[in-house]
N, C-alpha and C. Protein backbone atom coordinates (compact mmCIF):
# COMPACT_ATOMS: atom_id res chain seq x y z
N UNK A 1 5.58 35.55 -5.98
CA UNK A 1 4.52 34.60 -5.68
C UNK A 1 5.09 33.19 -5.73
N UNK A 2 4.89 32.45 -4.71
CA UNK A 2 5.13 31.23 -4.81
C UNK A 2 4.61 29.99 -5.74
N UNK A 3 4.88 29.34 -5.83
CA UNK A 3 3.82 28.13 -7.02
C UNK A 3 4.11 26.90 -6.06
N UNK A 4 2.98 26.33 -6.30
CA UNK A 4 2.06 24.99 -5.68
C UNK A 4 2.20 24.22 -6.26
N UNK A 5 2.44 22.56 -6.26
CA UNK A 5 2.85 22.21 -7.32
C UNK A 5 2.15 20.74 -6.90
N UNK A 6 0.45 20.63 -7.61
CA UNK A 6 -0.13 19.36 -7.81
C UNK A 6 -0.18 18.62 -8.36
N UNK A 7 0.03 17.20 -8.44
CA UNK A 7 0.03 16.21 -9.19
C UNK A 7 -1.44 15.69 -9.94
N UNK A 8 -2.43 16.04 -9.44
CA UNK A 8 -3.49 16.34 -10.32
C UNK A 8 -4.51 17.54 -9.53
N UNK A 9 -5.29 17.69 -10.47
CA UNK A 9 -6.71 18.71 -9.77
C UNK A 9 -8.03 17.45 -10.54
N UNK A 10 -7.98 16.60 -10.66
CA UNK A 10 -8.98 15.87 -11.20
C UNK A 10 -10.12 15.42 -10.02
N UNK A 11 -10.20 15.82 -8.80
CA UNK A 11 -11.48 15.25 -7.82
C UNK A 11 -11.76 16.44 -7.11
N UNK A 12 -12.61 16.49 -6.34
CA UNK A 12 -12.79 17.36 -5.65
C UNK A 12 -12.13 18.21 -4.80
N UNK A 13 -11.66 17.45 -3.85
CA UNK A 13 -10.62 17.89 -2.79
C UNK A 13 -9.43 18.47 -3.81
N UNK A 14 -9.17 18.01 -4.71
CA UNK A 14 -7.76 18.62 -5.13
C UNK A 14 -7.94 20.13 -5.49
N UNK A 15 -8.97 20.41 -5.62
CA UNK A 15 -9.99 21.24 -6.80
C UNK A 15 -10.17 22.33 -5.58
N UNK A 16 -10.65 22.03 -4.19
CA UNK A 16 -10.54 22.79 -2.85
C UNK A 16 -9.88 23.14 -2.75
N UNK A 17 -8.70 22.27 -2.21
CA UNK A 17 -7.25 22.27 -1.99
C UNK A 17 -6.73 23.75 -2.84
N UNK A 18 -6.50 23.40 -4.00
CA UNK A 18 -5.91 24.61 -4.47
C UNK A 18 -6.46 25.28 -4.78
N UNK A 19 -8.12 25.69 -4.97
CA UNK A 19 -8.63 27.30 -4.06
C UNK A 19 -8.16 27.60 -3.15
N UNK A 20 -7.65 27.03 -2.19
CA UNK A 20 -7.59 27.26 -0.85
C UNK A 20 -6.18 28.00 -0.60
N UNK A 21 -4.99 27.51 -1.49
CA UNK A 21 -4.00 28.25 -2.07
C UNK A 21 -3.59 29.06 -2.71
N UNK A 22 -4.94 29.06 -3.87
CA UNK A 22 -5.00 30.54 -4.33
C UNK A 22 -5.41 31.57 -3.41
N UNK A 23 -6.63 31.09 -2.73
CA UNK A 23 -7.25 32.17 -2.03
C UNK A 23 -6.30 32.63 -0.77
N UNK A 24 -5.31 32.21 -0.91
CA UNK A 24 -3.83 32.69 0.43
C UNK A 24 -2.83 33.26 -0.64
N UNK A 25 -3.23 33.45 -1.94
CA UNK A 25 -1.80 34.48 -2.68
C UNK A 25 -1.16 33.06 -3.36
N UNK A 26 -1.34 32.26 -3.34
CA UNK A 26 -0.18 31.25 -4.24
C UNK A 26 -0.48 31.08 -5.46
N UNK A 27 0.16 30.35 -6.53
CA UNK A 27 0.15 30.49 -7.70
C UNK A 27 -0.03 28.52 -7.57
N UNK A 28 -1.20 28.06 -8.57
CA UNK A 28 -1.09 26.56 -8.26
C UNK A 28 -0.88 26.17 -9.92
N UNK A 29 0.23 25.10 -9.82
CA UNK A 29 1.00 24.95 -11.24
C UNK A 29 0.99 23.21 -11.00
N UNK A 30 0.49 22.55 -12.25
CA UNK A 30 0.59 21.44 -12.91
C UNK A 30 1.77 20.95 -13.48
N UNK A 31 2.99 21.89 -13.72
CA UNK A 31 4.15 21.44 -14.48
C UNK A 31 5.38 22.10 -13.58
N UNK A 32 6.11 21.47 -13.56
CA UNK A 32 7.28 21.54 -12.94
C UNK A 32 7.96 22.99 -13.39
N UNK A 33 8.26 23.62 -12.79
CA UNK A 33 8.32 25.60 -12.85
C UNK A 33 9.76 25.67 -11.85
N UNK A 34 9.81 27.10 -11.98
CA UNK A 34 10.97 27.50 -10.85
C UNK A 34 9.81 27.83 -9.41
N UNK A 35 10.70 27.94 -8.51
CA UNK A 35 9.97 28.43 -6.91
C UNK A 35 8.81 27.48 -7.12
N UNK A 36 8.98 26.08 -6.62
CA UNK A 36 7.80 25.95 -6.23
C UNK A 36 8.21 25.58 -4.48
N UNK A 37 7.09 25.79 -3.70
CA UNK A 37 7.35 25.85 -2.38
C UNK A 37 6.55 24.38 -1.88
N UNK A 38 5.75 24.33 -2.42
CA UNK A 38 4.76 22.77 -1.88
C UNK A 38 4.91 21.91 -3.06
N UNK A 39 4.88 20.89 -2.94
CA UNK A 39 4.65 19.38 -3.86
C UNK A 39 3.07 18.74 -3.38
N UNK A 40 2.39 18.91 -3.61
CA UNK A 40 1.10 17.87 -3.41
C UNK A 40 0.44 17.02 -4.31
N UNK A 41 0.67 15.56 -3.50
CA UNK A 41 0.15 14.83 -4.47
C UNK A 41 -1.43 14.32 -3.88
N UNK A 42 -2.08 14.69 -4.89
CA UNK A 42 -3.70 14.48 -4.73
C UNK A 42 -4.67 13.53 -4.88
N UNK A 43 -3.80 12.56 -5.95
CA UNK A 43 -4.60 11.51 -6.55
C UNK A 43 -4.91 10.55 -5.87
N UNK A 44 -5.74 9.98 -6.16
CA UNK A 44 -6.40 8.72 -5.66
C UNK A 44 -6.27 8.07 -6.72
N UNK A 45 -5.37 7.01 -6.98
CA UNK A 45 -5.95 6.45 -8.90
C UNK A 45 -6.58 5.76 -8.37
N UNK A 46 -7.02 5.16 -9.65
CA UNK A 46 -7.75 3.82 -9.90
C UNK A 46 -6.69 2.49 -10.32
N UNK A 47 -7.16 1.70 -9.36
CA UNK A 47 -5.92 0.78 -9.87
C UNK A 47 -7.23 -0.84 -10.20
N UNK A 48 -6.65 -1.47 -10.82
CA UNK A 48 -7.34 -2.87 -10.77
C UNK A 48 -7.95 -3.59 -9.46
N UNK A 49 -9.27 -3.41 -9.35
CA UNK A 49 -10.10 -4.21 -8.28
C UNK A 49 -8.99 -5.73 -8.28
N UNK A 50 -8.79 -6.10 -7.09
CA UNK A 50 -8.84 -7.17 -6.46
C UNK A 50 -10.16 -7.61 -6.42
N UNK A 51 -10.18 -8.99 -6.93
CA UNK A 51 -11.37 -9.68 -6.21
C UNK A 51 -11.37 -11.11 -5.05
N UNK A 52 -10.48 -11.24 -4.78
CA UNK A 52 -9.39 -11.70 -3.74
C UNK A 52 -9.91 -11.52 -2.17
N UNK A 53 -10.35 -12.21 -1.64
CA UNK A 53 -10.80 -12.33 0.12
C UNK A 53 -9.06 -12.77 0.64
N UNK A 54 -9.38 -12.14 2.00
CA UNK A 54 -8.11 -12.52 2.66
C UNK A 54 -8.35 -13.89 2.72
N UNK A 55 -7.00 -14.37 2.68
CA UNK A 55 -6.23 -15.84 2.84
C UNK A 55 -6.49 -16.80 1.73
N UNK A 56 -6.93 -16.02 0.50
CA UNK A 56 -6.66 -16.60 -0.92
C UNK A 56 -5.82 -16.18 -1.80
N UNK A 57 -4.72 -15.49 -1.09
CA UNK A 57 -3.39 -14.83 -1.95
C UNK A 57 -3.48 -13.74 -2.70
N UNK A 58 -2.30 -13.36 -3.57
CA UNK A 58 -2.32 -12.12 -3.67
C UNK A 58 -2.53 -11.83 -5.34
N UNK A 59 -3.64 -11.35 -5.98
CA UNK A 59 -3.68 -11.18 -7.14
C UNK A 59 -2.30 -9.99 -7.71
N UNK A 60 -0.75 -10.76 -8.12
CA UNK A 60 0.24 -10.22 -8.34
C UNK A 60 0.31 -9.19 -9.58
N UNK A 61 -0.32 -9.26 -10.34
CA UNK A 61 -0.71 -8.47 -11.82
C UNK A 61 -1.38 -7.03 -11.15
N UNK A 62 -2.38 -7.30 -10.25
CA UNK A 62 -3.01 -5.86 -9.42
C UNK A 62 -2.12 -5.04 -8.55
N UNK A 63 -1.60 -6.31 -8.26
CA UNK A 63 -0.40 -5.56 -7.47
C UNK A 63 0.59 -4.63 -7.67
N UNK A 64 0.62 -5.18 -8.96
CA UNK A 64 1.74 -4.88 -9.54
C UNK A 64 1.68 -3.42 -10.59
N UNK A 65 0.04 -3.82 -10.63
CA UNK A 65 -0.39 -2.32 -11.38
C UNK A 65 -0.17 -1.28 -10.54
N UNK A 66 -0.93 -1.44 -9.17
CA UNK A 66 -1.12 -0.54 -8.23
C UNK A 66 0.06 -0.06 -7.74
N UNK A 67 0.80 -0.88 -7.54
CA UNK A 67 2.67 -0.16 -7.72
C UNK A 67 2.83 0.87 -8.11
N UNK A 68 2.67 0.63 -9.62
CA UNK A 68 3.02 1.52 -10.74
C UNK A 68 2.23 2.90 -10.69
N UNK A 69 1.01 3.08 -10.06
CA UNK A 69 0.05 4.35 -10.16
C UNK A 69 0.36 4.90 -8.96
N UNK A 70 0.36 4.07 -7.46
CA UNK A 70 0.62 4.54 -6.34
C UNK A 70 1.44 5.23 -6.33
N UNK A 71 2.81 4.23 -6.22
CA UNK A 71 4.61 4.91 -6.02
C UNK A 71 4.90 5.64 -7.15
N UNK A 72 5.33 4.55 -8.10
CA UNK A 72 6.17 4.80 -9.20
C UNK A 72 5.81 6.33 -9.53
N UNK A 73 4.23 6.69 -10.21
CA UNK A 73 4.04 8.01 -10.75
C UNK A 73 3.98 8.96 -9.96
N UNK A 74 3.74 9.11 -9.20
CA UNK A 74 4.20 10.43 -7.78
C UNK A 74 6.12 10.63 -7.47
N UNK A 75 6.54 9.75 -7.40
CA UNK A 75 7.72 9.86 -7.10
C UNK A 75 8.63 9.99 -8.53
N UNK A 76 7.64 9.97 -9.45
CA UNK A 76 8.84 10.49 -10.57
C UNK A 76 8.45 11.73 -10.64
N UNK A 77 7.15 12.36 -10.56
CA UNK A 77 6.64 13.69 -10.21
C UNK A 77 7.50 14.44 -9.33
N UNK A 78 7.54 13.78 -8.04
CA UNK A 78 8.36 14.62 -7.27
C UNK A 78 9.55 14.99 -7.87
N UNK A 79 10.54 14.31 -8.31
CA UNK A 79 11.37 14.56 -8.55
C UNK A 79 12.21 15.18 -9.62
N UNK A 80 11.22 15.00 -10.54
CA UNK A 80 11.14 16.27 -11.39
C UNK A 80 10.97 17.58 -10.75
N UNK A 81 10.03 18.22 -9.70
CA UNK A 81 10.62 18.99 -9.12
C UNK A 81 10.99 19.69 -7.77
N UNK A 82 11.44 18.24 -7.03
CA UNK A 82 12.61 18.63 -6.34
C UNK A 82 13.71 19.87 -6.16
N UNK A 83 14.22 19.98 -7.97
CA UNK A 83 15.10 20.57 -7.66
C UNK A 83 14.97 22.19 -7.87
N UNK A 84 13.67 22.36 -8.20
CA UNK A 84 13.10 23.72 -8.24
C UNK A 84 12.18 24.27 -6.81
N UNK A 85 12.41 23.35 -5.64
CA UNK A 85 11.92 23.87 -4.52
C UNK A 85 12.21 24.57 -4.04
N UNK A 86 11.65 25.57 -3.13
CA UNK A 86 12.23 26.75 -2.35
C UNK A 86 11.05 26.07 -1.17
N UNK A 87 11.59 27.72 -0.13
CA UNK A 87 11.48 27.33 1.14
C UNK A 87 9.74 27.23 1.26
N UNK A 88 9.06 26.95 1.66
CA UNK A 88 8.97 25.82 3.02
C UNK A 88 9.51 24.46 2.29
N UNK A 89 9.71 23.96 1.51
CA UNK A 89 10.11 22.91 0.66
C UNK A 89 9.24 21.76 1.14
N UNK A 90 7.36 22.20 1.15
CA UNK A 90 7.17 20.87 1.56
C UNK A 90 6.55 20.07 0.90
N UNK A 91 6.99 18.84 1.29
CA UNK A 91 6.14 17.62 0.64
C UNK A 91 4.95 16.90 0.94
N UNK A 92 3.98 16.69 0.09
CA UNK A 92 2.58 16.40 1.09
C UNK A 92 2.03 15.12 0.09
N UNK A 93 1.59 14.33 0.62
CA UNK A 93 0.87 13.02 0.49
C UNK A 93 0.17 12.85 0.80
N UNK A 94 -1.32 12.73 0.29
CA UNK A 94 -2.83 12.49 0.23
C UNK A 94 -2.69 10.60 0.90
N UNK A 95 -3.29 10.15 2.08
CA UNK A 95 -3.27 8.76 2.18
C UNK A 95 -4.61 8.28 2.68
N UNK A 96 -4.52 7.08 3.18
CA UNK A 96 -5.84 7.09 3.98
C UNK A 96 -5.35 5.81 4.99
N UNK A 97 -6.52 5.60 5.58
CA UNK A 97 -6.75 4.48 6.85
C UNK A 97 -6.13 3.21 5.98
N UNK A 98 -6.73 2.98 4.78
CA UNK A 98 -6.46 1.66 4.13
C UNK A 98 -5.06 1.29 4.36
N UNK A 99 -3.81 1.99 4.61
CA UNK A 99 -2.70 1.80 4.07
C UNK A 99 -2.16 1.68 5.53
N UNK A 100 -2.82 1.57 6.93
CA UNK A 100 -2.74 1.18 7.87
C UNK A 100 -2.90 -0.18 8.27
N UNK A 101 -1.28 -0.94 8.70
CA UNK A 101 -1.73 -2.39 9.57
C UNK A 101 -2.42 -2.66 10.56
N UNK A 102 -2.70 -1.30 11.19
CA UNK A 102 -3.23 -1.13 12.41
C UNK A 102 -4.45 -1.14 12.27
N UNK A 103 -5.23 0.34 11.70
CA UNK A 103 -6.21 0.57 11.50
C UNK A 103 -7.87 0.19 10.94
N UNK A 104 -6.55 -0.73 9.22
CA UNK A 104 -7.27 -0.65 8.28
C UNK A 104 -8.11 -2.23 9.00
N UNK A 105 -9.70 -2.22 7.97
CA UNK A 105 -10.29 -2.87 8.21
C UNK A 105 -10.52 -4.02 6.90
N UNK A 106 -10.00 -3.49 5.84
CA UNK A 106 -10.13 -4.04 4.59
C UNK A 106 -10.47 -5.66 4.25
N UNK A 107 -10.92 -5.74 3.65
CA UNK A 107 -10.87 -7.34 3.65
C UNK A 107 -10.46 -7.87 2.06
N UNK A 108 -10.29 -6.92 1.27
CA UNK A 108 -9.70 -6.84 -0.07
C UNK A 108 -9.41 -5.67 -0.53
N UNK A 109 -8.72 -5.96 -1.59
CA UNK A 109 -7.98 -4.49 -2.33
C UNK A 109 -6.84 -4.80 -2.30
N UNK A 110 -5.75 -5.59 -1.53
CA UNK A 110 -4.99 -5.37 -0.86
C UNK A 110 -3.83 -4.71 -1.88
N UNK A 111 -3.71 -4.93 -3.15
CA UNK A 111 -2.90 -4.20 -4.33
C UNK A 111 -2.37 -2.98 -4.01
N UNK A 112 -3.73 -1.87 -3.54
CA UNK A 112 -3.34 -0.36 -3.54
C UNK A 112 -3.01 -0.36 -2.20
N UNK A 113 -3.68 -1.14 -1.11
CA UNK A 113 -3.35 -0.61 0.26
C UNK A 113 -2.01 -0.78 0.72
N UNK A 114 -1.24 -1.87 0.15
CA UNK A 114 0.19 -2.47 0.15
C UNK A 114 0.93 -1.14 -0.73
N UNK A 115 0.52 -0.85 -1.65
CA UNK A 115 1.33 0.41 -2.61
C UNK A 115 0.92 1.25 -1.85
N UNK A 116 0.42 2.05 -1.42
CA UNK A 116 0.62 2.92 0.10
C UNK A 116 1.15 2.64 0.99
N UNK A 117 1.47 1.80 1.65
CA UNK A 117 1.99 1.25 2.76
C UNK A 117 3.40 1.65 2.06
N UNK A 118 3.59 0.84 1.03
CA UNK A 118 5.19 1.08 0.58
C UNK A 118 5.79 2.53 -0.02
N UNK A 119 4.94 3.49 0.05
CA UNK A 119 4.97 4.99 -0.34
C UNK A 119 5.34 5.43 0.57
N UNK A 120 4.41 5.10 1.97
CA UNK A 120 5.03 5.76 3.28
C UNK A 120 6.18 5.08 3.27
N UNK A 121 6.73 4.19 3.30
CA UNK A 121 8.09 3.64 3.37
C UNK A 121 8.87 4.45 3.36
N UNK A 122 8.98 4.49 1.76
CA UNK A 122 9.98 5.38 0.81
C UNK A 122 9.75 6.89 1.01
N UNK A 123 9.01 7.13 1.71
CA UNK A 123 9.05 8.83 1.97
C UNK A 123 9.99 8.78 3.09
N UNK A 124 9.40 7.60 4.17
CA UNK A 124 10.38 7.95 5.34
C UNK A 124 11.85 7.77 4.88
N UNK A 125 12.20 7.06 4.13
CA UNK A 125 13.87 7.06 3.34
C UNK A 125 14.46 8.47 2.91
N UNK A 126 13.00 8.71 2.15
CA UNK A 126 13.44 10.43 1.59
C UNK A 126 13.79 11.61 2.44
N UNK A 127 12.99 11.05 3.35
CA UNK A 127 12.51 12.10 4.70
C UNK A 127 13.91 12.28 5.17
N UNK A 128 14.51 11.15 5.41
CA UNK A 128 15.99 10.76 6.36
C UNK A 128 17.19 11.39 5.52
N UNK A 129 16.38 11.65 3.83
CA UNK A 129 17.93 11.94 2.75
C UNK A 129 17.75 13.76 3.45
N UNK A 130 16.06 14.23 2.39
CA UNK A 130 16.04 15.31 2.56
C UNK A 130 15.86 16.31 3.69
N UNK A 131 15.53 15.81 4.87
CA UNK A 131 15.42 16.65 6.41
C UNK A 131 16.30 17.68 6.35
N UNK A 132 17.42 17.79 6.55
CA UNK A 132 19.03 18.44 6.59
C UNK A 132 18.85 19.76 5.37
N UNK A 133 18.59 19.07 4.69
CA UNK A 133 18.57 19.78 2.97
C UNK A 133 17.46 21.34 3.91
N UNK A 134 16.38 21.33 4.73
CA UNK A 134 15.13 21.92 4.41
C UNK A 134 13.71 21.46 4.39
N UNK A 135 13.51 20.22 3.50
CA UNK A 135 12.46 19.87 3.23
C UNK A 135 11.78 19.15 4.30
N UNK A 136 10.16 19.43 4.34
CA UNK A 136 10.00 18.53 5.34
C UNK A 136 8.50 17.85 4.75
N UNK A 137 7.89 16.86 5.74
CA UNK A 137 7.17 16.14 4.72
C UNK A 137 5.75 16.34 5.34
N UNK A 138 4.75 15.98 4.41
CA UNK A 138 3.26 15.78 5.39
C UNK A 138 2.39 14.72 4.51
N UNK A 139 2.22 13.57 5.63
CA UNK A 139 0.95 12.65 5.32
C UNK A 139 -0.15 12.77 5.73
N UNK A 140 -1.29 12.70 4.92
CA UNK A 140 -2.66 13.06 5.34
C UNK A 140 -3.75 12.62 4.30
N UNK A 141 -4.90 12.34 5.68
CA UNK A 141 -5.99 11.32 5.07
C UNK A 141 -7.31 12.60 4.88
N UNK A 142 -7.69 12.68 4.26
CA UNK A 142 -8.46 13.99 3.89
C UNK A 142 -10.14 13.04 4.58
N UNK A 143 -10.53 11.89 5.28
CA UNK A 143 -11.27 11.17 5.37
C UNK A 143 -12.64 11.88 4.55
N UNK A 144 -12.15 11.34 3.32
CA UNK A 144 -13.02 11.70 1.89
C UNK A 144 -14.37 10.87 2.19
N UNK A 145 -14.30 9.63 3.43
CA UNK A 145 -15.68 8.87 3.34
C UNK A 145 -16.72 9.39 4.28
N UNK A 146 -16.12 10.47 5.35
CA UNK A 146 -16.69 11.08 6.06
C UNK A 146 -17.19 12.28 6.27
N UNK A 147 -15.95 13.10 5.55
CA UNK A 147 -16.61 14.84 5.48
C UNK A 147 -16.31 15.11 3.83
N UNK A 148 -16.99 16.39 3.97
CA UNK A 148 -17.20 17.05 2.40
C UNK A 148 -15.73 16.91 2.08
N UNK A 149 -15.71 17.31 0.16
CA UNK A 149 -14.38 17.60 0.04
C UNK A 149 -13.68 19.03 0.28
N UNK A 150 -14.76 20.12 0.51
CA UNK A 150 -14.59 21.03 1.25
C UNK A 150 -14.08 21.34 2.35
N UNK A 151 -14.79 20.30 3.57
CA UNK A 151 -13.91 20.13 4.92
C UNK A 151 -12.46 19.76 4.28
N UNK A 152 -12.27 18.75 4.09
CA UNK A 152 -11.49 18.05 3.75
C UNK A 152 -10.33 18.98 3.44
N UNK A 153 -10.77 19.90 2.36
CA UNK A 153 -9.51 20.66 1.92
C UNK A 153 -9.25 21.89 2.51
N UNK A 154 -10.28 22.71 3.51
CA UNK A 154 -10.01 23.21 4.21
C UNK A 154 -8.71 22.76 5.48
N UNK A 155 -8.82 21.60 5.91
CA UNK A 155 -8.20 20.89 7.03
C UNK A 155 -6.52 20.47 6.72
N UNK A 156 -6.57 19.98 5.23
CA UNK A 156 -5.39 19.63 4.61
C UNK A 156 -4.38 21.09 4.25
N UNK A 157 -4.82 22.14 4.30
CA UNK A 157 -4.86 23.38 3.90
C UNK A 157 -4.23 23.94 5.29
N UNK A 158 -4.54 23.54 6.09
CA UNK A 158 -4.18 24.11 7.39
C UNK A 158 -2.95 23.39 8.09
N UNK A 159 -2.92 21.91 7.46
CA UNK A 159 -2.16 20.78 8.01
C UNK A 159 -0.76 21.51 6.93
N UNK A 160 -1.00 21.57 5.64
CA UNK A 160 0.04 21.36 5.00
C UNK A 160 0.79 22.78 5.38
N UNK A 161 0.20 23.63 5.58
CA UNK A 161 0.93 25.10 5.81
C UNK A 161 1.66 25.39 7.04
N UNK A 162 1.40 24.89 7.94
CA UNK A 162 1.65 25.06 9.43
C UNK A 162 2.87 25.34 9.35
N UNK A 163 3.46 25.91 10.05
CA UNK A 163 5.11 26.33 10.28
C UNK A 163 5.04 24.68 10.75
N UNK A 164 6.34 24.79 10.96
CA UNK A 164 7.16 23.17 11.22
C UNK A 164 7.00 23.28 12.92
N UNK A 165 6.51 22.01 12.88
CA UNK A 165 6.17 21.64 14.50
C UNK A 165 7.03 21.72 15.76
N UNK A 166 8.29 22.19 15.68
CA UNK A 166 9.45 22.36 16.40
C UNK A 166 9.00 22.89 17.86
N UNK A 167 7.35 22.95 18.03
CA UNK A 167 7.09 24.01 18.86
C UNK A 167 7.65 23.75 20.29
N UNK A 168 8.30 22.45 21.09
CA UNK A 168 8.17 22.19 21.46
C UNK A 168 7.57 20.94 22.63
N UNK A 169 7.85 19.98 23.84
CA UNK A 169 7.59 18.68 23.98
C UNK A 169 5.47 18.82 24.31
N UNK A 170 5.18 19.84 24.27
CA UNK A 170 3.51 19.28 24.58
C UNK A 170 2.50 19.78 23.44
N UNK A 171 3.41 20.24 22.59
CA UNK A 171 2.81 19.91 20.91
C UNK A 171 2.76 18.63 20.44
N UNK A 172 1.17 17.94 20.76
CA UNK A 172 1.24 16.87 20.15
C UNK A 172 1.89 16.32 18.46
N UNK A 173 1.55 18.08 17.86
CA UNK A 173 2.14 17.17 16.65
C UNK A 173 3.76 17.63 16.61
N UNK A 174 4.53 17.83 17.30
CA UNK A 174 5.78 18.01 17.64
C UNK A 174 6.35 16.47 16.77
N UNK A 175 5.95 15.60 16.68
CA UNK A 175 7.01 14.50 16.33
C UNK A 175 6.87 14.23 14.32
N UNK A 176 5.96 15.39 14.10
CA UNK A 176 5.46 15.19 12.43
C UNK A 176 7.02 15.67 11.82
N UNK A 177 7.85 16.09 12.69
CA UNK A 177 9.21 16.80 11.96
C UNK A 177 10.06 15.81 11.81
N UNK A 178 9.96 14.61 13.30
CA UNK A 178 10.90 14.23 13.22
C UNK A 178 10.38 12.70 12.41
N UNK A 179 9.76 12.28 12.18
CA UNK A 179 9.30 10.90 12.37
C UNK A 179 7.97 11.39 10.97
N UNK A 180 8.05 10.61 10.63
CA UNK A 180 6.89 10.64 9.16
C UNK A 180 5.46 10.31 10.20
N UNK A 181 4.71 11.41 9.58
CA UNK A 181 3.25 10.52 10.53
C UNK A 181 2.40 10.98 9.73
N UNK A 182 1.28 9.87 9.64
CA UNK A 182 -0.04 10.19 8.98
C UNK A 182 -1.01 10.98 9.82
N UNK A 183 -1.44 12.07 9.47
CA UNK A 183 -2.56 12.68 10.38
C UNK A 183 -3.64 13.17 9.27
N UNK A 184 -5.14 12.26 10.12
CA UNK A 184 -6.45 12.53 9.49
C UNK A 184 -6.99 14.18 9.44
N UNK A 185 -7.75 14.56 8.65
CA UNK A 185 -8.69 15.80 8.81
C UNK A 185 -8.77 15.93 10.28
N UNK A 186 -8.97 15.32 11.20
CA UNK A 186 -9.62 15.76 12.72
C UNK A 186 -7.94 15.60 13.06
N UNK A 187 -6.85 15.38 12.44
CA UNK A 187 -5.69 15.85 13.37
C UNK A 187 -5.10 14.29 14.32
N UNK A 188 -5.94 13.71 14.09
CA UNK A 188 -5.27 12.52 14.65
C UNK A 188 -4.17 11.74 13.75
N UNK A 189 -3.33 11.05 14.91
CA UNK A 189 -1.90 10.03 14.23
C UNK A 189 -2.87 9.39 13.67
N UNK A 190 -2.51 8.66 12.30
CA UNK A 190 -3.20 7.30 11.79
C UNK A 190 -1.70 6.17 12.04
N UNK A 191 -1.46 5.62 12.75
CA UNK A 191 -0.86 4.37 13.15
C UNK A 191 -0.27 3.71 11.87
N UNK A 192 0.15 3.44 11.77
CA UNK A 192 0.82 2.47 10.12
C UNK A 192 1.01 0.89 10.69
């Protein structure tokens, strides 16, 4: 049996999510184990409200928190176990619209949406170490403001499992292998 390996089950969707893994035969584990085949990180923290409108600067202390909950604690997670992955070896990241230059509409927060922005960064770095190795990665917005956390983890459930997109040039998601991409519940690119 394989093991699942979440960084929390504390909200709903995470709580789906890995029904959704049990109910396919997997084993879903909180602590770093042998064979684990998926990494998912689930959380949403809570980081320090900004109360900050654009073009009155950047409350650096929030920022600086949101760093620390965003990046910092997932990526020491991961890597703790990294080295107990087996095959599909994948990596999955819970994100959203916010963490889009494109997309997002925000007009504050900017603390956590910048510490996402810089997560996708550093995955695509990882992406470029670990590709070769096996591992491959998945970003995804569970759009928690729009459907249940049920949909939600049904959809992420389907996203994160997929054989690797290699299928070919008129598989739209053909480029999730090569190129880091965020894709919502309905399957769309989210733009960065």
């Amino acid at each position: 049996m394989q093991n699942v390996y979440f960084t929390t089950l504390k909200n709903d969707f995470a709580r789906g999510l890995a029904a959704q893994f049990e109910n396919h035969g997997y084993q879903v584990v909180t602590e770093s184990c042998p064979d684990i085949a998926f990494f998912i990180d689930t959380d949403f923290p809570e980081v320090p409200e900004e109360d900050r409108q654009v073009g009155e600067g950047i409350n650096a202390e929030a920022a600086a928190a949101a760093y620390r909950k965003v990046v910092c604690e997932p990526l020491a997670k991961l890597e703790t176990v990294l080295p107990y992955m087996t095959s599909p070896r994948r990596i999955c990241f819970t994100n959203d619209v916010r963490a889009s230059v494109n997309w997002s509409a925000e007009t504050r927060g900017y603390g956590r949406n910048m510490a996402k922005a810089a997560l996708n960064q550093i995955l695509v770095l990882s992406k470029n170490g670990l590709i070769e190795k096996g591992y491959t990665f998945r970003l995804f917005d569970p759009l928690l403001q729009t459907l249940s956390a049920e949909q939600a983890a049904g959809s992420a459930y389907a996203y994160f499992t997929h054989d690797r997109f290699d299928d070919g040039p008129d598989n739209k998601f053909r480029q999730d292998e090569r190129n880091l991409v965020v894709r919502d519940a309905l399957g769309r690119e989210i733009p960065w």
